[in-house]
Protein backbone atom coordinates (compact mmCIF):
# COMPACT_ATOMS: atom_id res chain seq x y z
CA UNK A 1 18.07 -0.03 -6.57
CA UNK A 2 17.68 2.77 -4.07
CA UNK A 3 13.75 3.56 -3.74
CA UNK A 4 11.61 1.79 -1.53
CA UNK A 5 12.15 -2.28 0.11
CA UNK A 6 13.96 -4.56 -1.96
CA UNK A 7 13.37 -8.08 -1.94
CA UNK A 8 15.70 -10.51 -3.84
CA UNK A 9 12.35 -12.26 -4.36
CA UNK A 10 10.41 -9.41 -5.61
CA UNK A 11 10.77 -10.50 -8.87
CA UNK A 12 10.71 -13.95 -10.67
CA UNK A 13 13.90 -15.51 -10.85
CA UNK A 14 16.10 -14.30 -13.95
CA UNK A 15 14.47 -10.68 -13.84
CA UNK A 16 17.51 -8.64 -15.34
CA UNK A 17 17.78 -5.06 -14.59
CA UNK A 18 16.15 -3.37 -11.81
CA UNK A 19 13.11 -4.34 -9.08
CA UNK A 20 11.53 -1.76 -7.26
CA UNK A 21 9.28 -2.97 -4.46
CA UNK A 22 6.91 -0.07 -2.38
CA UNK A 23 4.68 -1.31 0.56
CA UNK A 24 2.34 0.81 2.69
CA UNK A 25 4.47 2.22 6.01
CA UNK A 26 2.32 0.59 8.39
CA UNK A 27 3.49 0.60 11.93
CA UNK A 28 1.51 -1.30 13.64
CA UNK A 29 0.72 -5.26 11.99
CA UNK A 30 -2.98 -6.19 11.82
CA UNK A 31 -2.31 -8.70 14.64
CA UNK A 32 -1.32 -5.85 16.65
CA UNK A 33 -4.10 -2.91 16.33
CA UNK A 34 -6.47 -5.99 16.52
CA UNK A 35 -5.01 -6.67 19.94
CA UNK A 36 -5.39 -3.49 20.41
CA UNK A 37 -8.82 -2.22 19.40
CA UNK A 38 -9.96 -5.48 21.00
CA UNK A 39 -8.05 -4.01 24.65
CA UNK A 40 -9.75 -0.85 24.19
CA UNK A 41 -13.23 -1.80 23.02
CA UNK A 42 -13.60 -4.10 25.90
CA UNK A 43 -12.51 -1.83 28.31
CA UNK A 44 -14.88 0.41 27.05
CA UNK A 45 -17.40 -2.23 27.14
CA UNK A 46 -16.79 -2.90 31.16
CA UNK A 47 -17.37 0.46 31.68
CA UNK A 48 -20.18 0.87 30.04
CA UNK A 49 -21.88 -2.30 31.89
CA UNK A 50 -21.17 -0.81 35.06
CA UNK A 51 -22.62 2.41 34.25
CA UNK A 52 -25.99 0.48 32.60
CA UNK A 53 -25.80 -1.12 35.95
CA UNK A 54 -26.36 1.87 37.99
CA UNK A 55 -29.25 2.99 35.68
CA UNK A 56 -27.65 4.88 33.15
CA UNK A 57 -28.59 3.09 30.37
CA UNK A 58 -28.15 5.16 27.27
CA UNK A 59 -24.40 4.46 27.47
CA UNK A 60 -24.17 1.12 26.56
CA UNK A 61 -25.96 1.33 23.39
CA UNK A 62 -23.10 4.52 22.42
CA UNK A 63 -20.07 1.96 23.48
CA UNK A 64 -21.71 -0.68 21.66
CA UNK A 65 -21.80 1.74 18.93
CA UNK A 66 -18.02 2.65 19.35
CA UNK A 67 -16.86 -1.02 19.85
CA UNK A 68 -18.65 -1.20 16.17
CA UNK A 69 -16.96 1.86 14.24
CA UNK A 70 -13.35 0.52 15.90
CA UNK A 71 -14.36 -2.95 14.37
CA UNK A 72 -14.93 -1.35 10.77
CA UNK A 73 -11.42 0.95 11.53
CA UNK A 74 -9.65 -2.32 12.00
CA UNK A 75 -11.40 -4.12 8.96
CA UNK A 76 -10.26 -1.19 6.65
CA UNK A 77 -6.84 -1.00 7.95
CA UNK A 78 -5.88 -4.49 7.64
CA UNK A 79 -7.68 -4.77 3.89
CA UNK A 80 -4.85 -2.05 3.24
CA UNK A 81 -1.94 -3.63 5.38
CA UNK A 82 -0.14 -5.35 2.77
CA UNK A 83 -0.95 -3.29 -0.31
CA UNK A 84 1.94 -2.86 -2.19
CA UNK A 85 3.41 -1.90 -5.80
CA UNK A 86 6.44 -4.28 -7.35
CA UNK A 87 8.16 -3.23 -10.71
CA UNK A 88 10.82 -5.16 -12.45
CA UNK A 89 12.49 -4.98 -15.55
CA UNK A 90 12.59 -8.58 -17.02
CA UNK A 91 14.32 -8.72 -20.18
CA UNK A 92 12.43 -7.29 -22.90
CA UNK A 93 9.35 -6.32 -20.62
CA UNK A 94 8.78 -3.99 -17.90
CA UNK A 95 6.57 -5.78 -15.39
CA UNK A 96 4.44 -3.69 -12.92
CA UNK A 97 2.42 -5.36 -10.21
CA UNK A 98 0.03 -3.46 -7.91
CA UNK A 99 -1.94 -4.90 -4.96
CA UNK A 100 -4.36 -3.52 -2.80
CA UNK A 101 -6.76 -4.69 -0.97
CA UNK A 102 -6.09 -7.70 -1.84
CA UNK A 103 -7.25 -7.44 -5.95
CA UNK A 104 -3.78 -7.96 -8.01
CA UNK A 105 -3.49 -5.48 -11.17
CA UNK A 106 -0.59 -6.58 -13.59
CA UNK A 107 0.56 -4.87 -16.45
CA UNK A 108 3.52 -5.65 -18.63
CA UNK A 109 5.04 -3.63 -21.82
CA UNK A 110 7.56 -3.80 -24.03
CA UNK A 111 10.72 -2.00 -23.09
CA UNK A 112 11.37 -0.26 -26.10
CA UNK A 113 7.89 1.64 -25.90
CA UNK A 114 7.65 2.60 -22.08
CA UNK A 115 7.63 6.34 -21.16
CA UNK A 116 8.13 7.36 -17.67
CA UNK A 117 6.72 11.20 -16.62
CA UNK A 118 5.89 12.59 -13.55
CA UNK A 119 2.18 12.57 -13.21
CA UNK A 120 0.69 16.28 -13.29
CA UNK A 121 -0.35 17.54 -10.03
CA UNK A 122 0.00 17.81 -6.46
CA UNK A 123 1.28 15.03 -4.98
CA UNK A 124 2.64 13.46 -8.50
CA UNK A 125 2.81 10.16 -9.21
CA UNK A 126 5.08 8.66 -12.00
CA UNK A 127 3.59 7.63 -14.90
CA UNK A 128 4.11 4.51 -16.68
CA UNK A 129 3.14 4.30 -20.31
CA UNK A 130 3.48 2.61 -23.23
CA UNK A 131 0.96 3.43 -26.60
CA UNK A 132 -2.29 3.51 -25.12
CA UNK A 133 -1.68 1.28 -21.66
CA UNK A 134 -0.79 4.24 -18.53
CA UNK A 135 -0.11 3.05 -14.88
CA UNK A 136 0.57 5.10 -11.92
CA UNK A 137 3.03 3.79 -9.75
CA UNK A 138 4.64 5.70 -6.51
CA UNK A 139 1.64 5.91 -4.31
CA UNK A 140 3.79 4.72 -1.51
CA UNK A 141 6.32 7.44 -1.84
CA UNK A 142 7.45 10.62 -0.49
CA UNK A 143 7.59 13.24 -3.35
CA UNK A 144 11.33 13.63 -3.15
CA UNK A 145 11.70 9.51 -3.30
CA UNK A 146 9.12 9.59 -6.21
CA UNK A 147 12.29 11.85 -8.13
CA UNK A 148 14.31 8.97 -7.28
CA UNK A 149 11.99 6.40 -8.57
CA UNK A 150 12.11 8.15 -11.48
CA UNK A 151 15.54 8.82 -12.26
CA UNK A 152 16.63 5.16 -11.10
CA UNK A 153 13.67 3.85 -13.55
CA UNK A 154 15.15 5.90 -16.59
CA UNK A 155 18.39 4.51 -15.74
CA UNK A 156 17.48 1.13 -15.35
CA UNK A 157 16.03 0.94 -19.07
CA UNK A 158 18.44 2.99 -20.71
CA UNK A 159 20.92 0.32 -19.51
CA UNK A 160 18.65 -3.03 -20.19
C-alpha cells in the first residue's frame, strides 16, 4: 500500500490484504541528539566553571539547571522515538497495533463489522470501529495522507 513505511515484516507472516505501518518522522536517532545534548551541555558546563571561577557564581547553578531541562528534553524525545501505529488486514480480522512510549495497545475486529470515518475535527484522524470498540489511527500523518489512508483502507477490505 501507498501510506506511510512498509515493512514486509510489519505484519505476521500470512497477513492477506493490506499492512499499513506509520512511525514518528524523527530526524535525528536518540543516539544522536544524546550526542548532542551531551556536546552542548558540557560546553555549557566549561563555561560556566570558568565564569564560577572568576567569582561569578550564580551561573553555574543556571547551567546546571539547563544541563538538567536538556536531560529531561532528551528523556522525552527518545520515550517517543520509536512510537509507531501498524495495521494489517489478516484474514477475517483487521489487526491494529499502536505503540508509544513504549506501552503496546492491540486491537483486533472482525472484518465484516469495521467502519472507517474520518474523525471530526481539526486535524482528523481516521476512525476505526467496529460495535462498540473505536481506535484512532493516523496520528503520524499529514492530513492529505490521512485521505489516502483512508481510501486505501476501504479498498483493502472491500477486496479481502
Amino acid at each position: 500500500m501507498g501510506v506511510g513505511q512498509q515493512e514486509a515484516s510489519a505484519a505476521p507472516a500470512g497477513a492477506a490484504g493490506g499492512c499499513w505501518l506509520m512511525r514518528r518522522n524523527c530526524s535525528a536517532t536518540p543516539a544522536q541528539l544524546g550526542a548532542g545534548l551531551a556536546v552542548i551541555g558540557l560546553s555549557s558546563l566549561l563555561v560556566a566553571s570558568l565564569f564560577w571561577w572568576q567569582g561569578a557564581v550564580l551561573v553555574l547553578p543556571f547551567a546546571l539547571l539547563e544541563v538538567l531541562v536538556l536531560g529531561m528534553a532528551f528523556v522525552v524525545h527518545a520515550r517517543h522515538a520509536t512510537d509507531f501505529e501498524r495495521i494489517w488486514l489478516d484474514g477475517q480480522r483487521l489487526v491494529v497495533e499502536q505503540e508509544s512510549a513504549g506501552r503496546m495497545r492491540r486491537a483486533e475486529f472482525v472484518r465484516e463489522w469495521v467502519r472507517l470515518r474520518a474523525a471530526e475535527g481539526e486535524g482528523w484522524l481516521v476512525e476505526v470501529t467496529a460495535g462498540a470498540q473505536i481506535v484512532r489511527v493516523g496520528r503520524f500523518l499529514r492530513p492529505d495522507q490521512r485521505a489516502v489512508l483512508l481510501n486505501e483502507m476501504r479498498q483493502a477490505l472491500r477486496m479481502a
